[in-house]
C-alpha atoms as a PDB file:
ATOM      1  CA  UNK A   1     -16.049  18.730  -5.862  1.00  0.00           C
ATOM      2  CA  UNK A   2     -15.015  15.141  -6.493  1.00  0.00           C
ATOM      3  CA  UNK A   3     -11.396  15.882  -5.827  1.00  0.00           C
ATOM      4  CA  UNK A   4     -12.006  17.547  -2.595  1.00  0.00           C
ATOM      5  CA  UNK A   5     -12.490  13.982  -1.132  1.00  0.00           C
ATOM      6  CA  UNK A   6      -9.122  13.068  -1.711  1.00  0.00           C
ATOM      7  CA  UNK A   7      -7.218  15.760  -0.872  1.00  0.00           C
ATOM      8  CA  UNK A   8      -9.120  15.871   2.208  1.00  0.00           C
ATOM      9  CA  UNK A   9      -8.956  12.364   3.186  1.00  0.00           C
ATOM     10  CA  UNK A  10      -5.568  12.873   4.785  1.00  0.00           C
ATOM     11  CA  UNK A  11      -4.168  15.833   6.358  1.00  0.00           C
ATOM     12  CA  UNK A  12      -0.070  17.320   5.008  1.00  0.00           C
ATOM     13  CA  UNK A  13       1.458  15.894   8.654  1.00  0.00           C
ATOM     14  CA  UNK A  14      -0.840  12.423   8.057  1.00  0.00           C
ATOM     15  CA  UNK A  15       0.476  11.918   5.059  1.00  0.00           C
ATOM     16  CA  UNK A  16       4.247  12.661   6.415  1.00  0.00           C
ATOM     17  CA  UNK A  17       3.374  10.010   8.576  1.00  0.00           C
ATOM     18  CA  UNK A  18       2.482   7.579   6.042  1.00  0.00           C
ATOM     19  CA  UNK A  19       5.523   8.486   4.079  1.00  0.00           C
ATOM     20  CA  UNK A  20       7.747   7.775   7.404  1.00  0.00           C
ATOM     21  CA  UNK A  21       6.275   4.237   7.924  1.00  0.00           C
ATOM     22  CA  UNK A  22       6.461   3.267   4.319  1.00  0.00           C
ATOM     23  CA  UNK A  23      10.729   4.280   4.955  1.00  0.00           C
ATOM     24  CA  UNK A  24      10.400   2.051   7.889  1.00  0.00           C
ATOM     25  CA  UNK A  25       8.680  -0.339   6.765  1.00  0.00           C
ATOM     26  CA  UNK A  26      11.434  -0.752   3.421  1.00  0.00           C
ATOM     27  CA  UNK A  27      14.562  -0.469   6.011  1.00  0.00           C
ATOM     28  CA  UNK A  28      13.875  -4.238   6.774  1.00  0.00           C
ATOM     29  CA  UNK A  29      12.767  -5.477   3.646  1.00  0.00           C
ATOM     30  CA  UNK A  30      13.574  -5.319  -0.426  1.00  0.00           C
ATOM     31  CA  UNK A  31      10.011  -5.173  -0.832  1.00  0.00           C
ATOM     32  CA  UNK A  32       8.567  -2.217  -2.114  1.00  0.00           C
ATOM     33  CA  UNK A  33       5.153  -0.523  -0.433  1.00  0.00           C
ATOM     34  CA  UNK A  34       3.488   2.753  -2.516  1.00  0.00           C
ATOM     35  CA  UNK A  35      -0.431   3.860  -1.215  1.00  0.00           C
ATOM     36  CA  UNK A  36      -2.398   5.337  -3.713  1.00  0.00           C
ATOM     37  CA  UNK A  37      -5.849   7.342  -3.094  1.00  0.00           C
ATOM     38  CA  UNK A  38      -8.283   8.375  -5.133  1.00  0.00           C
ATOM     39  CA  UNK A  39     -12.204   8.908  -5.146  1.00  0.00           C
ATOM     40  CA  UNK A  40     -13.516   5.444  -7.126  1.00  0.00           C
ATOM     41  CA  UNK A  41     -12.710   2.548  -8.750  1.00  0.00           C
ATOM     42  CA  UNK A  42     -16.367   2.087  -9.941  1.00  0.00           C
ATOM     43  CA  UNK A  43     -17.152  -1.049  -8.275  1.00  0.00           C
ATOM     44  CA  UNK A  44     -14.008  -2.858  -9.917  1.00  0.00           C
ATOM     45  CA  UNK A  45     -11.569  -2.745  -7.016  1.00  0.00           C
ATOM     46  CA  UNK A  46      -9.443  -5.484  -7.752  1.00  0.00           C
ATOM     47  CA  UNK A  47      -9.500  -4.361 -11.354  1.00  0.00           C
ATOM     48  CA  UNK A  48      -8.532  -0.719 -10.595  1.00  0.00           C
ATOM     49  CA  UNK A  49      -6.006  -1.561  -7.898  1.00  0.00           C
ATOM     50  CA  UNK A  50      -3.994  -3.904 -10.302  1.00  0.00           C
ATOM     51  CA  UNK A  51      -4.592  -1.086 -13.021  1.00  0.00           C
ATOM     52  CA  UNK A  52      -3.055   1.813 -10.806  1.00  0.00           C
ATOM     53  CA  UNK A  53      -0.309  -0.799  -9.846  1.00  0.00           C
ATOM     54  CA  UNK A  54       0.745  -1.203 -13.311  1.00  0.00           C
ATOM     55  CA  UNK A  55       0.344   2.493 -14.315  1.00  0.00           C
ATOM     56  CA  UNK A  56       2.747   3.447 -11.524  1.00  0.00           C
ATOM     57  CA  UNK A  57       5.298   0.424 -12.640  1.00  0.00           C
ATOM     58  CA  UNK A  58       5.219  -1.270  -9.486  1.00  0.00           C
ATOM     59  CA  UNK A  59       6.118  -4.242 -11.481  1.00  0.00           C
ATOM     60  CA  UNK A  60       9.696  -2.995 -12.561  1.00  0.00           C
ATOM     61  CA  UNK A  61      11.189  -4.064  -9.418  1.00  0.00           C
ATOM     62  CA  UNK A  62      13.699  -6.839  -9.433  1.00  0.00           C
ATOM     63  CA  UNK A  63      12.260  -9.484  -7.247  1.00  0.00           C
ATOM     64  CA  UNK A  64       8.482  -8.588  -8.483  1.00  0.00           C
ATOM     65  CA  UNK A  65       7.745  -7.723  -4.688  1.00  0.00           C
ATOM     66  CA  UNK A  66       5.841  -4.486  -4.788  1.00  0.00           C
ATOM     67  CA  UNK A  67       2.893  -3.978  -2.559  1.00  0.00           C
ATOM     68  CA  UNK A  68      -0.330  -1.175  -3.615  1.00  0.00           C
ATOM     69  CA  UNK A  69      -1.888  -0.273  -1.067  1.00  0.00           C
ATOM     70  CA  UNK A  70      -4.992   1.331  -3.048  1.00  0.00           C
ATOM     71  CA  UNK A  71      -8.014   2.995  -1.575  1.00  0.00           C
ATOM     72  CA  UNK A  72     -10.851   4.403  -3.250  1.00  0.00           C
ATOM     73  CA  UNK A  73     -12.349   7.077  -1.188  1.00  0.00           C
ATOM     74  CA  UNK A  74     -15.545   7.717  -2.005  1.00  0.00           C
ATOM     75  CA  UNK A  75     -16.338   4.077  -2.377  1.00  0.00           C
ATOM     76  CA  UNK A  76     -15.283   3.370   1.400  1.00  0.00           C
ATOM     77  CA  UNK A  77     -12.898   0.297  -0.019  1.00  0.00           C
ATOM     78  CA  UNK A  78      -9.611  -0.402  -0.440  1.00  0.00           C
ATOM     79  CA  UNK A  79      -7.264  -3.334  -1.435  1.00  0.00           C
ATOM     80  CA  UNK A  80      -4.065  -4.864  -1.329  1.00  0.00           C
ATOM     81  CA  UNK A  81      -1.938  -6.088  -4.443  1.00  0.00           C
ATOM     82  CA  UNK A  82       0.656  -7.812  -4.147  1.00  0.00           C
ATOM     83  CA  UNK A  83       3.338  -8.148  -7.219  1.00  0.00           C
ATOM     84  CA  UNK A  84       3.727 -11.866  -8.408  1.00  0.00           C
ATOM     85  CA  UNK A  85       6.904 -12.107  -6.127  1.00  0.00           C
ATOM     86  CA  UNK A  86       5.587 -12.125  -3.547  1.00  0.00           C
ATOM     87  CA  UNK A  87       2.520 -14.423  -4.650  1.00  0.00           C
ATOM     88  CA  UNK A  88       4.231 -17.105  -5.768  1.00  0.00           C
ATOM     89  CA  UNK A  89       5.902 -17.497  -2.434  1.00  0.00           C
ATOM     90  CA  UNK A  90       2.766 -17.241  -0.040  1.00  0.00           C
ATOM     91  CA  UNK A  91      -0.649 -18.409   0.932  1.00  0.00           C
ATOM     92  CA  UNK A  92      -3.982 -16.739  -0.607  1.00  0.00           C
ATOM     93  CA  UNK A  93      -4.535 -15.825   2.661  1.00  0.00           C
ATOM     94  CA  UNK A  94      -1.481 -13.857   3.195  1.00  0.00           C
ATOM     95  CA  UNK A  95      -2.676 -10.425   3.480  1.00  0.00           C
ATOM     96  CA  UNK A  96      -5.739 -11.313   5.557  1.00  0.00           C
ATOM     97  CA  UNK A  97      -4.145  -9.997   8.835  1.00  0.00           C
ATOM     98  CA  UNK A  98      -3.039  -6.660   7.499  1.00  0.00           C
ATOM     99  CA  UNK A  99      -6.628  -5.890   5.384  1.00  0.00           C
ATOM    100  CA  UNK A 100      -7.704  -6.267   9.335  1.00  0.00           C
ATOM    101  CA  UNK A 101      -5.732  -4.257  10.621  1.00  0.00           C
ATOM    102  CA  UNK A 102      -6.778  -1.260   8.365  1.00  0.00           C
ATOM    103  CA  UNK A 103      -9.874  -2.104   8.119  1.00  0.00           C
ATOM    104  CA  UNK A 104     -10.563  -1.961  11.576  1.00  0.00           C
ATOM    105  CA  UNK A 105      -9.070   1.760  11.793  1.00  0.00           C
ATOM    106  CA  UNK A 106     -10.502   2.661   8.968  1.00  0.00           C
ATOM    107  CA  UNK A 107     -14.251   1.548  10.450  1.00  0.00           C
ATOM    108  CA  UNK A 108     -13.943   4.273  13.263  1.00  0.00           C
ATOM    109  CA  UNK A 109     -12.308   6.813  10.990  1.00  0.00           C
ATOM    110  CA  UNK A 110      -8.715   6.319  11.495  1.00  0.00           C
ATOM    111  CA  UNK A 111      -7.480   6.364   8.016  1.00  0.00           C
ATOM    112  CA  UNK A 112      -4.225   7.610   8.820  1.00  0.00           C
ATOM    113  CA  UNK A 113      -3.620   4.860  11.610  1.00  0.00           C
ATOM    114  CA  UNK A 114      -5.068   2.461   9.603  1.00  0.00           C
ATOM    115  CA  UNK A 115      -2.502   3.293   6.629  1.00  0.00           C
ATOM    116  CA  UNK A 116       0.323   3.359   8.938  1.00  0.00           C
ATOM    117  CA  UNK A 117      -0.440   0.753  10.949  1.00  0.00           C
ATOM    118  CA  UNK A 118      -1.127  -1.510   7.606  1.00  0.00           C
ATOM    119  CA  UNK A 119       2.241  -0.319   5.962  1.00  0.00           C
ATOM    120  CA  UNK A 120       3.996  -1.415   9.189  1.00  0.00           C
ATOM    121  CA  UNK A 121       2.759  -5.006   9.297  1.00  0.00           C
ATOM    122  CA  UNK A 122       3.193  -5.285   5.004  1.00  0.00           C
ATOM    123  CA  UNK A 123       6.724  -4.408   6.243  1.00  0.00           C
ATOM    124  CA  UNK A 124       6.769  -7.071   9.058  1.00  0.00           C
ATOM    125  CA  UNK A 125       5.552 -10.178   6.514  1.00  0.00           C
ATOM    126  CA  UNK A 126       7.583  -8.928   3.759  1.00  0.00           C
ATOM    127  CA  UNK A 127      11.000  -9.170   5.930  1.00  0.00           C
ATOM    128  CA  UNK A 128       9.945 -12.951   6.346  1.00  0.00           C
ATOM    129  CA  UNK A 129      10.281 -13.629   2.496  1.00  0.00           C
ATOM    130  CA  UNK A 130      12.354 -10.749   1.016  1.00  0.00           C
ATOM    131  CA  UNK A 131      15.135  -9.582   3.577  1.00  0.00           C
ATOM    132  CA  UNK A 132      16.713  -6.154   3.272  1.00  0.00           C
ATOM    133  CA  UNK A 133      19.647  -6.721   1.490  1.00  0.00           C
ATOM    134  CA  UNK A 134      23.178  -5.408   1.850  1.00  0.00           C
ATOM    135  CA  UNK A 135      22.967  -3.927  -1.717  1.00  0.00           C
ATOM    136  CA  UNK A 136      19.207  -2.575  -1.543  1.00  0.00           C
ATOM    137  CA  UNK A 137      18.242   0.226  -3.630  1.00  0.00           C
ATOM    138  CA  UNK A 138      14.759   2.201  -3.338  1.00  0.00           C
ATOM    139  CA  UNK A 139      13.335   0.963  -6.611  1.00  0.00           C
ATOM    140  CA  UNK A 140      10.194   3.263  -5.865  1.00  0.00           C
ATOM    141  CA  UNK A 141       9.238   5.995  -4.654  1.00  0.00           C
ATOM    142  CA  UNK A 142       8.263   6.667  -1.423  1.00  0.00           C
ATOM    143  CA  UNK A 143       4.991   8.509  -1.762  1.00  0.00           C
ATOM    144  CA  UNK A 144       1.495   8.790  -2.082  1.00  0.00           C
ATOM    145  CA  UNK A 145       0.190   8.773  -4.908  1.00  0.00           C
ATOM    146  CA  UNK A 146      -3.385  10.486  -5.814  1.00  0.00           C
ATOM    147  CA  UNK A 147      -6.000   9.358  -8.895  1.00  0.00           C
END
């Protein structure tokens, strides 16, 4: 079944994991991190990702700095989408380093590294441009969501 694949893809203690980097990664920043999994986005990554972003209102946040970290399963991709907060402020190139950081888990299987490892490093560039602040609420939830 099509839906196997996804609830498959990551273990119940993986995906605790992921859920504990995403709080770590948010205890330094206002930014906002979500992953979302599902089996395809039918060849239209960028398309789906920035669908799925707006379906689970990333883009209600205050400062617009919510990042998707969206990966279709059965189509071996995934992408990063980054809310126009954060792309006014930086570079094109801006989530090159942390696409290669899960990519390169995600080549030898490592999903769950890769995801943690990626989430950690989002966390790490979005402290440089959106701070944790004093005030800080969770705007979103941390959790993974599944298509």
């Amino acid at each position: 079944m099509a839906s196997d694949n996804v609830e498959s893809f990551l273990s119940t203690i993986e995906e605790q994991e992921i859920v504990a980097a995403i709080r770590t990664a948010e205890d330094t920043t206002s930014g906002e991190i979500r992953v979302h999994i599902e089996n395809t986005c039918n060849d239209m990554l960028e398309q789906r990702a920035l669908e799925v972003f707006s379906v689970l209102k990333m883009d209600n946040t205050v400062d617009r700095n919510g990042v998707l970290i969206y990966v279709a399963v059965n189509d071996h991709k995934f992408s990063i989408y980054g809310d126009q907060g954060i792309n006014n402020l930086v570079p094109d190139h801006f989530w090159d380093d942390t696409k290669t950081v899960i990519q390169n888990h995600f080549k030898n299987g490592q999903f769950k590294q890769g995801l943690v490892d990626g989430i950690l490093h989002a966390g790490e560039q979005l402290k440089t441009h959106f701070p944790i602040k004093a005030n800080d609420i969770n705007e979103l939830p941390n959790t993974i969501s599944k298509g």
